[in-house]
C-alpha atoms as a PDB file:
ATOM      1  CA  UNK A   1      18.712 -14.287  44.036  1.00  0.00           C
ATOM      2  CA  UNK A   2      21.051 -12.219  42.018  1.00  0.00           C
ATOM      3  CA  UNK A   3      21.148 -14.608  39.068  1.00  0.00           C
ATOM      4  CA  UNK A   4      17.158 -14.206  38.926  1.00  0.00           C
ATOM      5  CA  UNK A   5      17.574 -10.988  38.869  1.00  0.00           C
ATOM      6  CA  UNK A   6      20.219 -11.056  35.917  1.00  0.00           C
ATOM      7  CA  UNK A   7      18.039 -13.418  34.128  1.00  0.00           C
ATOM      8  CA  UNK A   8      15.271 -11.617  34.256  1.00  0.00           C
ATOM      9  CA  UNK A   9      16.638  -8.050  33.190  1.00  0.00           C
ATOM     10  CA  UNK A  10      18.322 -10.413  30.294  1.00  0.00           C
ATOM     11  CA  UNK A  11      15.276 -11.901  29.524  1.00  0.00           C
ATOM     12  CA  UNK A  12      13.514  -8.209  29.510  1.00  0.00           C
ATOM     13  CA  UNK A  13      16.201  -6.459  27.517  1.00  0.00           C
ATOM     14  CA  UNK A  14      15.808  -9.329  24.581  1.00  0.00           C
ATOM     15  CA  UNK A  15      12.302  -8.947  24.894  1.00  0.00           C
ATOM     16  CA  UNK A  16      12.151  -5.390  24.039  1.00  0.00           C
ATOM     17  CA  UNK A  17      15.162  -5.874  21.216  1.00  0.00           C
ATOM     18  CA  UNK A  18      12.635  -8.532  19.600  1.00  0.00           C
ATOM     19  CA  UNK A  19       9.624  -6.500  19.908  1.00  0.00           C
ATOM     20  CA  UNK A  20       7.384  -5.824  16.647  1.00  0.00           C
ATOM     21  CA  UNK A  21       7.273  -2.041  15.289  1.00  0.00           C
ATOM     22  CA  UNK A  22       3.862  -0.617  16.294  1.00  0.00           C
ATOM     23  CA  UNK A  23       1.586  -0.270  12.866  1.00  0.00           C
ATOM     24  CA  UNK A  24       2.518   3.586  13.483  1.00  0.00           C
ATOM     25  CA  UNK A  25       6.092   3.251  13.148  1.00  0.00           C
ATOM     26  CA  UNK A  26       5.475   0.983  10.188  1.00  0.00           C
ATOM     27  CA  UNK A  27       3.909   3.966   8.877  1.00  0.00           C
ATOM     28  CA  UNK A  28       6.233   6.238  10.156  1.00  0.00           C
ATOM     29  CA  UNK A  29       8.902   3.932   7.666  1.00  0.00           C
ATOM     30  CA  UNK A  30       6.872   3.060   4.564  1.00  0.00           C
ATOM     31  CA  UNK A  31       6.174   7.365   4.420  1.00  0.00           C
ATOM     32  CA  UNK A  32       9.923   8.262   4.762  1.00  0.00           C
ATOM     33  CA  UNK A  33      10.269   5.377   1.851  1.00  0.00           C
ATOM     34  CA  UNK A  34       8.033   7.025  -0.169  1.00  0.00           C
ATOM     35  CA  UNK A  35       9.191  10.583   0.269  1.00  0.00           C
ATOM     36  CA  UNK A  36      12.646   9.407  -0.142  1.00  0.00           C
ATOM     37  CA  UNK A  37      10.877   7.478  -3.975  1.00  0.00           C
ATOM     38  CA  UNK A  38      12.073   4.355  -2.231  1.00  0.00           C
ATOM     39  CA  UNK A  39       8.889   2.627  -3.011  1.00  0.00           C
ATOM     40  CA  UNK A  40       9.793  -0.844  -3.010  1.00  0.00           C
ATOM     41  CA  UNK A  41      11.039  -0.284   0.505  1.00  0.00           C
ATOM     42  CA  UNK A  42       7.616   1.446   1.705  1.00  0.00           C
ATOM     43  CA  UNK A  43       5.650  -2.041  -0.254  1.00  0.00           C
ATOM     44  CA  UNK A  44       8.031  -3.830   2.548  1.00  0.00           C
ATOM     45  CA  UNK A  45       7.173  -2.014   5.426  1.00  0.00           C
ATOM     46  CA  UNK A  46       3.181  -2.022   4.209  1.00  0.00           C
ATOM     47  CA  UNK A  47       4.017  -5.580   4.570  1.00  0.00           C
ATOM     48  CA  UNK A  48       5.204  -6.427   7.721  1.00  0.00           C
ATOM     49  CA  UNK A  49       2.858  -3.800   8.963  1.00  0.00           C
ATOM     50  CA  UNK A  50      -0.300  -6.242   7.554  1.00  0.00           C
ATOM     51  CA  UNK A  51       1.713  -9.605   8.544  1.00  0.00           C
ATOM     52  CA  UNK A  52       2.554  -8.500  12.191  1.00  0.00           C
ATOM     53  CA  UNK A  53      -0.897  -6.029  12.826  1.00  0.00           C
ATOM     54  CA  UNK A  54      -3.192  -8.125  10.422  1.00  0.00           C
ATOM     55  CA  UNK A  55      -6.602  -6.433  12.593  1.00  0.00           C
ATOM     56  CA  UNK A  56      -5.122  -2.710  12.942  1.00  0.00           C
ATOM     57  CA  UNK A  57      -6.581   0.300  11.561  1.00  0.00           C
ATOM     58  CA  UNK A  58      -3.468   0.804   9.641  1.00  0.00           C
ATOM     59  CA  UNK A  59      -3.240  -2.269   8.065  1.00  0.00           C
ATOM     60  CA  UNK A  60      -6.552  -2.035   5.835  1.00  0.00           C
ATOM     61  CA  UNK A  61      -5.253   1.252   4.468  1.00  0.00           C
ATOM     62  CA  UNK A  62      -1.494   0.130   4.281  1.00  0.00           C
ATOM     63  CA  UNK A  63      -3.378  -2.581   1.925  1.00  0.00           C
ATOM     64  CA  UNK A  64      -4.670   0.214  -0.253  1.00  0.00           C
ATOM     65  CA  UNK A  65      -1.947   1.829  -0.495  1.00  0.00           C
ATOM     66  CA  UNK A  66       0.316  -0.868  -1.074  1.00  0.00           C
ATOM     67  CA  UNK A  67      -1.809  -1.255  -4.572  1.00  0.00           C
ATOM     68  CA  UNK A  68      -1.217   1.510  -5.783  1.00  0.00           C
ATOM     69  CA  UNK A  69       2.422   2.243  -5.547  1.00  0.00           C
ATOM     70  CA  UNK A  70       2.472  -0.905  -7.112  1.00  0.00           C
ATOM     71  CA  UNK A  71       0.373   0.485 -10.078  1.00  0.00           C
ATOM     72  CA  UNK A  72       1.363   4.160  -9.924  1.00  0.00           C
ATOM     73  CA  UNK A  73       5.028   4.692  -8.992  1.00  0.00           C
ATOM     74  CA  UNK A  74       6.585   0.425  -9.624  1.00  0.00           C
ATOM     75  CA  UNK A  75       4.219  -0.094 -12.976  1.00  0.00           C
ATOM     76  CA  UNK A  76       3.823  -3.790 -11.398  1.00  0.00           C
ATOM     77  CA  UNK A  77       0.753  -4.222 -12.733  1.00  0.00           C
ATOM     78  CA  UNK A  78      -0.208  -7.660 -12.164  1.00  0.00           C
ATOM     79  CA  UNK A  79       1.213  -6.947  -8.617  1.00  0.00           C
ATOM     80  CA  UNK A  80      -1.134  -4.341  -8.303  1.00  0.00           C
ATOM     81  CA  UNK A  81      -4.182  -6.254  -9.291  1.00  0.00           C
ATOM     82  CA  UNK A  82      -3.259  -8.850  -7.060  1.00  0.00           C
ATOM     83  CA  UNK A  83      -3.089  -6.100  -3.954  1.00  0.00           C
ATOM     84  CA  UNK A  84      -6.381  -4.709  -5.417  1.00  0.00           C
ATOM     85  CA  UNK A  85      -8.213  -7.912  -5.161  1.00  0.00           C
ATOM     86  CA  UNK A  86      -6.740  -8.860  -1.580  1.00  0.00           C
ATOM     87  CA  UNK A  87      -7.509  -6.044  -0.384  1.00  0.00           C
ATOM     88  CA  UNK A  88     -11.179  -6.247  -1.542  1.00  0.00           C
ATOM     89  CA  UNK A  89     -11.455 -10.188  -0.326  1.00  0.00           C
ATOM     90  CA  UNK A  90      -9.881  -9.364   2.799  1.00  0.00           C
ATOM     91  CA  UNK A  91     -12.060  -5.753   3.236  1.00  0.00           C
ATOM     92  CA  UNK A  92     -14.928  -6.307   2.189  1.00  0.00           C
ATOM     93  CA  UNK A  93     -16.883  -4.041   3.334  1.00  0.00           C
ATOM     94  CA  UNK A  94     -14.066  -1.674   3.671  1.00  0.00           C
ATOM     95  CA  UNK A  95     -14.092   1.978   2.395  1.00  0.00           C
ATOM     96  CA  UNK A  96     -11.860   1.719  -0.805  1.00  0.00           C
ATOM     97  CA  UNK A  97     -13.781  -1.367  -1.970  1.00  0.00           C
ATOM     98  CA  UNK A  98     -15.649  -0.178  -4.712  1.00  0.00           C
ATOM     99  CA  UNK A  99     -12.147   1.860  -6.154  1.00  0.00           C
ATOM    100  CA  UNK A 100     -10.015  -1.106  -5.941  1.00  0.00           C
ATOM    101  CA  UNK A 101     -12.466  -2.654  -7.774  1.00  0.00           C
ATOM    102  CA  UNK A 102     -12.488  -0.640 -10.493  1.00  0.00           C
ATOM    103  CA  UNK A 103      -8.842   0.317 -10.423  1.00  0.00           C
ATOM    104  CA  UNK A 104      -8.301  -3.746 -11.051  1.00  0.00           C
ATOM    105  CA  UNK A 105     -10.773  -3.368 -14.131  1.00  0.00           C
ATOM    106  CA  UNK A 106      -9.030  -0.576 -15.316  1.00  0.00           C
ATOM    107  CA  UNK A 107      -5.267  -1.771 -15.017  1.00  0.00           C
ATOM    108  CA  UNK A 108      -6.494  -5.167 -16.889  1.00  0.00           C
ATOM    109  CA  UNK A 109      -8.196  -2.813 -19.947  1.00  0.00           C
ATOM    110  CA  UNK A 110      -6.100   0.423 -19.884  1.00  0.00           C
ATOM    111  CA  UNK A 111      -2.307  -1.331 -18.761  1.00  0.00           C
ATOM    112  CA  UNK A 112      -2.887  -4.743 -19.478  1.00  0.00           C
ATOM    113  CA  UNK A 113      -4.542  -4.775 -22.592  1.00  0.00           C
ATOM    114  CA  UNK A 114      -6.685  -8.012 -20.981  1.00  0.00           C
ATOM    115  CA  UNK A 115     -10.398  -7.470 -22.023  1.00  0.00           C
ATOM    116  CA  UNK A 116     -11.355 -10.600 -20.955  1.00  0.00           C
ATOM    117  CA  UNK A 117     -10.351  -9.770 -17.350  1.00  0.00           C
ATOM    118  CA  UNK A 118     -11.716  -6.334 -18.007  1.00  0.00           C
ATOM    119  CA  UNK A 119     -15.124  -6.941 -18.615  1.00  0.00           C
ATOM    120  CA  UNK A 120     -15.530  -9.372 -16.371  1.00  0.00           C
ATOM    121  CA  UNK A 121     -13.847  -7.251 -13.519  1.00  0.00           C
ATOM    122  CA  UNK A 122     -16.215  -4.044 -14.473  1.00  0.00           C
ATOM    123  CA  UNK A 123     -19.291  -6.138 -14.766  1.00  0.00           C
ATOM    124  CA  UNK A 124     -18.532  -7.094 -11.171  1.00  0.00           C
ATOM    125  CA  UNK A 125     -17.870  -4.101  -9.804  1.00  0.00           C
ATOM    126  CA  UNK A 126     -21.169  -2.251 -12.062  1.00  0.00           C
ATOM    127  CA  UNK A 127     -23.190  -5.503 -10.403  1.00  0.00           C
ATOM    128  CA  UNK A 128     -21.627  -4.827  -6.881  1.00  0.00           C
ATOM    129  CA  UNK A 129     -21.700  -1.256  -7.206  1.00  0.00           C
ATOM    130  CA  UNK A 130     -24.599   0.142  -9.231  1.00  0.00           C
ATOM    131  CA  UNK A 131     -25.081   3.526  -8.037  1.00  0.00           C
ATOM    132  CA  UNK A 132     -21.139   4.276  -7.335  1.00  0.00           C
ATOM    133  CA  UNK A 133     -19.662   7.785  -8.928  1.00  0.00           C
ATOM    134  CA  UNK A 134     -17.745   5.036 -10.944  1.00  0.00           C
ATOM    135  CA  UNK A 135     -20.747   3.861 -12.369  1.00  0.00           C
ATOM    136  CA  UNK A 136     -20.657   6.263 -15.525  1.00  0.00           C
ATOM    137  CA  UNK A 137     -16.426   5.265 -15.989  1.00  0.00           C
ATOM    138  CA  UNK A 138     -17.023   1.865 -15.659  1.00  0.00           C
ATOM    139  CA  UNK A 139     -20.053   1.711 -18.167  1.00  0.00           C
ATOM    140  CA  UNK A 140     -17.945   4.085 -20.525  1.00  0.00           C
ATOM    141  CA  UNK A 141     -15.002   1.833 -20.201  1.00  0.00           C
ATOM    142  CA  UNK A 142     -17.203  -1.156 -20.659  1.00  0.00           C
ATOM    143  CA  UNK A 143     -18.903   0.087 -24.065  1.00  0.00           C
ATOM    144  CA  UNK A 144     -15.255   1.121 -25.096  1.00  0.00           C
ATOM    145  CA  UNK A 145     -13.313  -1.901 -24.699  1.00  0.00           C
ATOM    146  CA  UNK A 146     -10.544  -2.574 -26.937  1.00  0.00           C
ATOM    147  CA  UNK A 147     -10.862   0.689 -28.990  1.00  0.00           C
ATOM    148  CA  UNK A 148      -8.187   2.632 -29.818  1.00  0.00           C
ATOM    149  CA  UNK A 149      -8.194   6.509 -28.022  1.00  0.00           C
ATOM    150  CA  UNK A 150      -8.826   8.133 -31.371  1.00  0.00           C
ATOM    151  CA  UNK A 151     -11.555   6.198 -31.961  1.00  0.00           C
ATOM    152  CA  UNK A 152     -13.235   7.282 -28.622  1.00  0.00           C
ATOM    153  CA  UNK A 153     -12.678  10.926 -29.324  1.00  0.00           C
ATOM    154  CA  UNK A 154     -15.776  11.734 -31.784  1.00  0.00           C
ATOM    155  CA  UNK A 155     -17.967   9.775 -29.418  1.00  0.00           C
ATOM    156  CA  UNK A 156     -16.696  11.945 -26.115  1.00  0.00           C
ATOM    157  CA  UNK A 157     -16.994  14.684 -28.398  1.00  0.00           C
ATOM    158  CA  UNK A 158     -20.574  14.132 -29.172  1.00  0.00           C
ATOM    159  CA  UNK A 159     -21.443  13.472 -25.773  1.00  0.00           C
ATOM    160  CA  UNK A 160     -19.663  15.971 -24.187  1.00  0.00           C
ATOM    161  CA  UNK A 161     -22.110  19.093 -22.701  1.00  0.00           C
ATOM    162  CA  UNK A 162     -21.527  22.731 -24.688  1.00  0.00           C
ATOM    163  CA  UNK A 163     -19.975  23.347 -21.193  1.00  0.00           C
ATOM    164  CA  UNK A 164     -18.118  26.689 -23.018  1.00  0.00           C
ATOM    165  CA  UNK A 165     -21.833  28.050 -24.020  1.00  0.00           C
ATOM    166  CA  UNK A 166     -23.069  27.417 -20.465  1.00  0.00           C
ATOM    167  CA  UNK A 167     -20.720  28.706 -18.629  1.00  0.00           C
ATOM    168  CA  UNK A 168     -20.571  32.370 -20.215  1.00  0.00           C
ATOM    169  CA  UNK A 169     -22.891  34.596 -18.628  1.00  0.00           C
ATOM    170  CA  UNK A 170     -26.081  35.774 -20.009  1.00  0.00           C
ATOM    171  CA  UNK A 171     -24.750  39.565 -19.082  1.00  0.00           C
ATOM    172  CA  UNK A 172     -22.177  39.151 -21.015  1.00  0.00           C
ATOM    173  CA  UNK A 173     -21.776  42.197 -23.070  1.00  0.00           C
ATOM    174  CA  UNK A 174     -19.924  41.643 -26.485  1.00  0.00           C
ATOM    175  CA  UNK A 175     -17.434  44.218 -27.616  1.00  0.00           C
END
């Protein structure tokens, strides 16, 4: 009786020592990674979080995020594109679809110089998307592609509203 007993407090105690991190504690990790600018680390942690919690709350959002310390704080581009994408494939119909879709055009026109990819990626998301807050970026980006930023200046220029005349006040007295 006493060896069942041993083997089954064994058998418990390597249990618990094998036990995968809760997608919290994942969390928990991949924020003291980033607050620490150990940001490879937190893309690691994001990972085993979405390989070991695949259906979790966290895991749609570690997907997200994953992207864009790939794009934002590693400049991995291409790795960020690739997150976007997944994350968009695998999400569908998830909240930060329509951004990661036009954060993957973007990062092919603005990083990647690729306007090819980038027209094809802002059609898509203009097609998917059409009456997005993006829609006016993605259309501007779209008309734009390949120019240089001076060359966009006069035309933001033009287009821009007299926003200095209409915000003074009528009252306004003049000294």
């Amino acid at each position: 009786m006493k060896f069942y007993v041993s083997l089954a407090l064994i058998s418990l105690v390597l249990f618990a020592g094998c036990s995968k991190p809760t997608p919290e504690e994942y969390v928990g990790k991949a924020n003291v990674a980033i607050n620490e600018k150990n940001f490879a680390l937190a893309v690691e942690e994001y990972e085993k979080l979405i390989n070991d919690h695949p259906k979790s709350a966290q895991a749609e959002e570690a997907m997200f995020t994953m992207a864009k310390i790939q794009s934002d704080e590693l400049r991995n581009f291409q790795k960020a594109i690739e997150a976007y994408k997944r994350y968009a494939e695998k999400y569908p119909e998830g909240k930060q679809v329509p951004l990661a879709m036009f954060l993957t055009a973007y990062i092919y026109h603005n990083e990647l110089n690729d306007l090819g990819n980038a027209k094809t990626a802002y059609e898509a998301f203009l097609t998917k998307f059409p009456n997005h807050e993006m829609v006016q970026s993605a259309t501007f980006e779209l008309q734009n592609l390949g120019k240089r930023p001076e060359e966009l200046l006069p035309a933001i220029q033009q287009n821009a509203p007299q926003t200095a005349e209409k915000s003074k006040p009528s009252s306004a007295k003049k000294h």
